[in-house]
C-alpha atoms as a PDB file:
ATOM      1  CA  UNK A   1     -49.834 -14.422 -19.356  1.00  0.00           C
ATOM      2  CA  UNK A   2     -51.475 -17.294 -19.852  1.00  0.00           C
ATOM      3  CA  UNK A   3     -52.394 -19.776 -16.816  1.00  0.00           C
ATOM      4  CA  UNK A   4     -53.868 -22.980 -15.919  1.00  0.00           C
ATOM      5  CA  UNK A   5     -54.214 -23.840 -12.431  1.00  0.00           C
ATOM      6  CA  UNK A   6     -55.257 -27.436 -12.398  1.00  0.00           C
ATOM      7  CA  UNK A   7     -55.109 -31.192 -10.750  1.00  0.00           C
ATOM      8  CA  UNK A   8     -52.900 -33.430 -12.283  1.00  0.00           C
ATOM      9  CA  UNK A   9     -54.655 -36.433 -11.376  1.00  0.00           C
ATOM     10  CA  UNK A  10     -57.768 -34.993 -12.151  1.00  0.00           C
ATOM     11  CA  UNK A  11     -58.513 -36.675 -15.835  1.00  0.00           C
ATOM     12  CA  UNK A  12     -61.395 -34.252 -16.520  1.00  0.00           C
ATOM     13  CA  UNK A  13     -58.504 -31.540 -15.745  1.00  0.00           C
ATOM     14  CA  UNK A  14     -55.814 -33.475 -18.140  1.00  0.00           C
ATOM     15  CA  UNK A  15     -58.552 -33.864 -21.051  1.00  0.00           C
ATOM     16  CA  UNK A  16     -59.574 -29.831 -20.869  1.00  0.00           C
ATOM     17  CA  UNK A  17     -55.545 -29.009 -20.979  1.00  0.00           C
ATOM     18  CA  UNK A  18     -55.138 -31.264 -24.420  1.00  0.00           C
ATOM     19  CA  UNK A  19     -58.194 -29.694 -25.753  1.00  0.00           C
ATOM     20  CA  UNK A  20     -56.227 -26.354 -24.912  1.00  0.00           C
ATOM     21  CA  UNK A  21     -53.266 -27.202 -27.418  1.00  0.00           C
ATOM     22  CA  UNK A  22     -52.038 -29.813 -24.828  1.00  0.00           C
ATOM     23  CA  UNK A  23     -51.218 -26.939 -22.466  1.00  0.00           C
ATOM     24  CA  UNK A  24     -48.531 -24.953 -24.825  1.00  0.00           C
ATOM     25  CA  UNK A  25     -48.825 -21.279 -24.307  1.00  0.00           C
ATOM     26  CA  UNK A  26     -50.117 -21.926 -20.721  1.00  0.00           C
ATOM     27  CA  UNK A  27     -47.744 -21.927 -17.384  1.00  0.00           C
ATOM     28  CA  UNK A  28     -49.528 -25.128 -15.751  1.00  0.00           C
ATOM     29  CA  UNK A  29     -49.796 -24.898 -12.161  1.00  0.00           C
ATOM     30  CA  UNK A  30     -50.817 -27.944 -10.361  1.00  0.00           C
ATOM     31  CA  UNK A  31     -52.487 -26.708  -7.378  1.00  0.00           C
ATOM     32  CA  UNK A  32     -51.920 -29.791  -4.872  1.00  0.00           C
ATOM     33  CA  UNK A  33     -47.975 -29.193  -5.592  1.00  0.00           C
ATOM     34  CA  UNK A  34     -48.028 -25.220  -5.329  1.00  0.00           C
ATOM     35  CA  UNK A  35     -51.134 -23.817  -3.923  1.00  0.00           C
ATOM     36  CA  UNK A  36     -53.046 -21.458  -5.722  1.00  0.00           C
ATOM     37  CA  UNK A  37     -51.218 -17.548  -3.515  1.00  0.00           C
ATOM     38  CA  UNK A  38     -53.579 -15.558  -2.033  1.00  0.00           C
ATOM     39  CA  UNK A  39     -52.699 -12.204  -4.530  1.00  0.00           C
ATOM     40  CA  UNK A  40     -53.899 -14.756  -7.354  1.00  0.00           C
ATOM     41  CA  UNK A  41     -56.805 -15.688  -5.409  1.00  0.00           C
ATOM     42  CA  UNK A  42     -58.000 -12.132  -4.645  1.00  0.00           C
ATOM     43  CA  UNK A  43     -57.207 -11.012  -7.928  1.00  0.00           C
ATOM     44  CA  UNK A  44     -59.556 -14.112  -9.566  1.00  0.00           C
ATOM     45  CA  UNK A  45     -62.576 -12.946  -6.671  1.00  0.00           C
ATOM     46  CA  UNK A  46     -62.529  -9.021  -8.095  1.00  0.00           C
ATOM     47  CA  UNK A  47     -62.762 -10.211 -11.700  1.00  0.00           C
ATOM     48  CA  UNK A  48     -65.720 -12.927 -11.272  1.00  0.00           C
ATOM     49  CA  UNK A  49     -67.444 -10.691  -8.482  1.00  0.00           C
ATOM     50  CA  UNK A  50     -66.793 -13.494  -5.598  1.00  0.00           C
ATOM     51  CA  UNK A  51     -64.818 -16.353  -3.973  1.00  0.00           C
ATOM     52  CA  UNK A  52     -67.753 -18.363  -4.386  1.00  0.00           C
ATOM     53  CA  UNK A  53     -67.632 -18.716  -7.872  1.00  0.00           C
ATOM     54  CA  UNK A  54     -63.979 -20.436  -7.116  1.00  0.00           C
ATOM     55  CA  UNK A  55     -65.249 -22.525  -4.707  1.00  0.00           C
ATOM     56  CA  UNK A  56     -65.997 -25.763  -5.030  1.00  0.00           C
ATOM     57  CA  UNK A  57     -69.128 -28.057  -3.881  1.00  0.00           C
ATOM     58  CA  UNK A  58     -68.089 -31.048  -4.737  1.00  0.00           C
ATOM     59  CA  UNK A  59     -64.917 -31.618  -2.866  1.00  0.00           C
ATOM     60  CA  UNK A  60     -65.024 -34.850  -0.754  1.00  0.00           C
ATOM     61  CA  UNK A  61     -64.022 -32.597   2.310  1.00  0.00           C
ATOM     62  CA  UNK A  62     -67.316 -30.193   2.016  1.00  0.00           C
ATOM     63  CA  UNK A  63     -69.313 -32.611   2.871  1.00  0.00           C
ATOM     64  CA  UNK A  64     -66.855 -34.664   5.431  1.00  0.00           C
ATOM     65  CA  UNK A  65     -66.470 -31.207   7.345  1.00  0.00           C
ATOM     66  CA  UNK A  66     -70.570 -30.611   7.310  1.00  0.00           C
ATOM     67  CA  UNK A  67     -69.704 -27.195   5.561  1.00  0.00           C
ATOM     68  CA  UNK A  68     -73.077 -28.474   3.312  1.00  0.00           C
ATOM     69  CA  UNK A  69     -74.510 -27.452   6.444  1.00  0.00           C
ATOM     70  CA  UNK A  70     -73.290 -24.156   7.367  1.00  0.00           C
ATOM     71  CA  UNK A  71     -74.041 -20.549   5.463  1.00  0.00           C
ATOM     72  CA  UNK A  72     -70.433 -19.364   4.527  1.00  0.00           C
ATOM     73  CA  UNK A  73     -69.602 -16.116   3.965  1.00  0.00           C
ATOM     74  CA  UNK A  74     -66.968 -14.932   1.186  1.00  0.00           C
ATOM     75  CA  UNK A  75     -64.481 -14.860   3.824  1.00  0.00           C
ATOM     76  CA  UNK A  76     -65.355 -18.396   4.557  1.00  0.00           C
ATOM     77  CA  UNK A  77     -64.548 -19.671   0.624  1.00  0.00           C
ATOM     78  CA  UNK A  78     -61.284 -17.695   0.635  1.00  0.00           C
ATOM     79  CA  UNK A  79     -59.700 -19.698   4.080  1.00  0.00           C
ATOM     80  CA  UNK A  80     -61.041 -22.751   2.703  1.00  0.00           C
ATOM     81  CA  UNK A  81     -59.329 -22.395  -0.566  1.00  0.00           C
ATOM     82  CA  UNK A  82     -56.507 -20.916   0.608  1.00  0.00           C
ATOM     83  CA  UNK A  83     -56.764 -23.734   3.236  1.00  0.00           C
ATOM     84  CA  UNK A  84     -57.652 -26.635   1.729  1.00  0.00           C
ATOM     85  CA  UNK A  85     -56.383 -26.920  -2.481  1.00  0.00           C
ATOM     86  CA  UNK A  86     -59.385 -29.529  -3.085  1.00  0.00           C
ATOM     87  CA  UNK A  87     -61.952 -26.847  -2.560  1.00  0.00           C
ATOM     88  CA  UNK A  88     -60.702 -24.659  -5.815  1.00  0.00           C
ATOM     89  CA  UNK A  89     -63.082 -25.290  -8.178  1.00  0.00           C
ATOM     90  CA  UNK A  90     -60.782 -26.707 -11.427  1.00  0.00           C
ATOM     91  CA  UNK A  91     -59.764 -26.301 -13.884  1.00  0.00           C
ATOM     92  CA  UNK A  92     -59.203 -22.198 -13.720  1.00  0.00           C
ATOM     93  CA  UNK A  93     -57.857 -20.859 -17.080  1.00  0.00           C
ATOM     94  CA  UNK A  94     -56.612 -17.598 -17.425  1.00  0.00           C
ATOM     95  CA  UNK A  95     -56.582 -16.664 -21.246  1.00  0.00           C
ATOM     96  CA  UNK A  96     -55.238 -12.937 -21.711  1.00  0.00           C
ATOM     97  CA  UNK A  97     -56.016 -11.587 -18.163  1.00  0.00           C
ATOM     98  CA  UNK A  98     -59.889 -13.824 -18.625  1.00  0.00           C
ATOM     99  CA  UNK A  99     -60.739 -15.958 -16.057  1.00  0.00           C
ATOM    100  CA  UNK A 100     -62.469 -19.279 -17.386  1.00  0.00           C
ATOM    101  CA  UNK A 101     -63.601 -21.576 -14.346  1.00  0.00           C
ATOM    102  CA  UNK A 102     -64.569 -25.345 -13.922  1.00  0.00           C
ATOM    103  CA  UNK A 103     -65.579 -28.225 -16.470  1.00  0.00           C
ATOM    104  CA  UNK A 104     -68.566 -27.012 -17.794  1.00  0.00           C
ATOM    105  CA  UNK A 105     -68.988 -27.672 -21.447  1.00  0.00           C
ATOM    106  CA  UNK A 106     -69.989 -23.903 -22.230  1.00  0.00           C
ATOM    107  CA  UNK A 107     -66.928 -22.927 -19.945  1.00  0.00           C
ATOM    108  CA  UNK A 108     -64.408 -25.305 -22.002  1.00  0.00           C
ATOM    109  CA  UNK A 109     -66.231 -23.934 -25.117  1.00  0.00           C
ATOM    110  CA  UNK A 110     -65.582 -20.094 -24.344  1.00  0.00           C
ATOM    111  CA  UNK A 111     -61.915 -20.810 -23.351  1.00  0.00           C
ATOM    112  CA  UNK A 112     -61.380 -22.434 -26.175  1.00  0.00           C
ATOM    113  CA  UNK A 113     -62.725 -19.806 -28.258  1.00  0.00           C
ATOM    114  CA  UNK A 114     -60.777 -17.128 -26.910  1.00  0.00           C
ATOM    115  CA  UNK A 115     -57.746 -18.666 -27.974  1.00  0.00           C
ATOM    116  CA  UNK A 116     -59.295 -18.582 -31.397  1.00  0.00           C
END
């Protein structure tokens, strides 16, 4: 199954989706309406090797809650994404059981190539 979790108000999210044949093929999940589960979060972690690589820096909350300031552990991303839908880095596309992850242009690139 195909899967995008994503932001709807997040344009750089909307503009990866219609460069993703506008979404068809995908079950869109906007994560501030249904948080990403924790099975879907764990499952993410053991293919990309950690909850880090999910989490992400930029959120205005990391900095408001001075986690730039504290060493967090991989239980640490996991509560805070689980916790808090902001700090899921976005847009995550799952293309045939592949995990694709952020805005990166490489990242967009590969995703789009896997769908061929």
């Amino acid at each position: 199954m195909n899967k995008i979790f994503h932001l709807s108000t997040c344009n750089t999210c909307q503009r990866i989706i219609g460069e993703l044949n506008n979404g068809e093929g995908f079950e869109l999940q906007d994560i501030k309406e249904t948080h990403i589960s924790a099975e879907e979060l764990d499952r993410l972690k053991e293919q990309l090797g950690s909850y880090e690589a999910l989490f992400n820096r930029r959120a205005m909350k990391y900095r408001s809650m001075g986690l730039n300031e504290q060493h967090l552990s991989e239980a640490d991303y996991r509560r805070h994404i689980l916790n808090e839908y902001t700090f899921l880095k976005r847009p995550v596309v799952i293309i045939d059981g592949e995990a694709f992850v952020g805005n990166a242009k490489k990242t967009v690139a590969a995703a789009k190539a896997k769908l061929g």
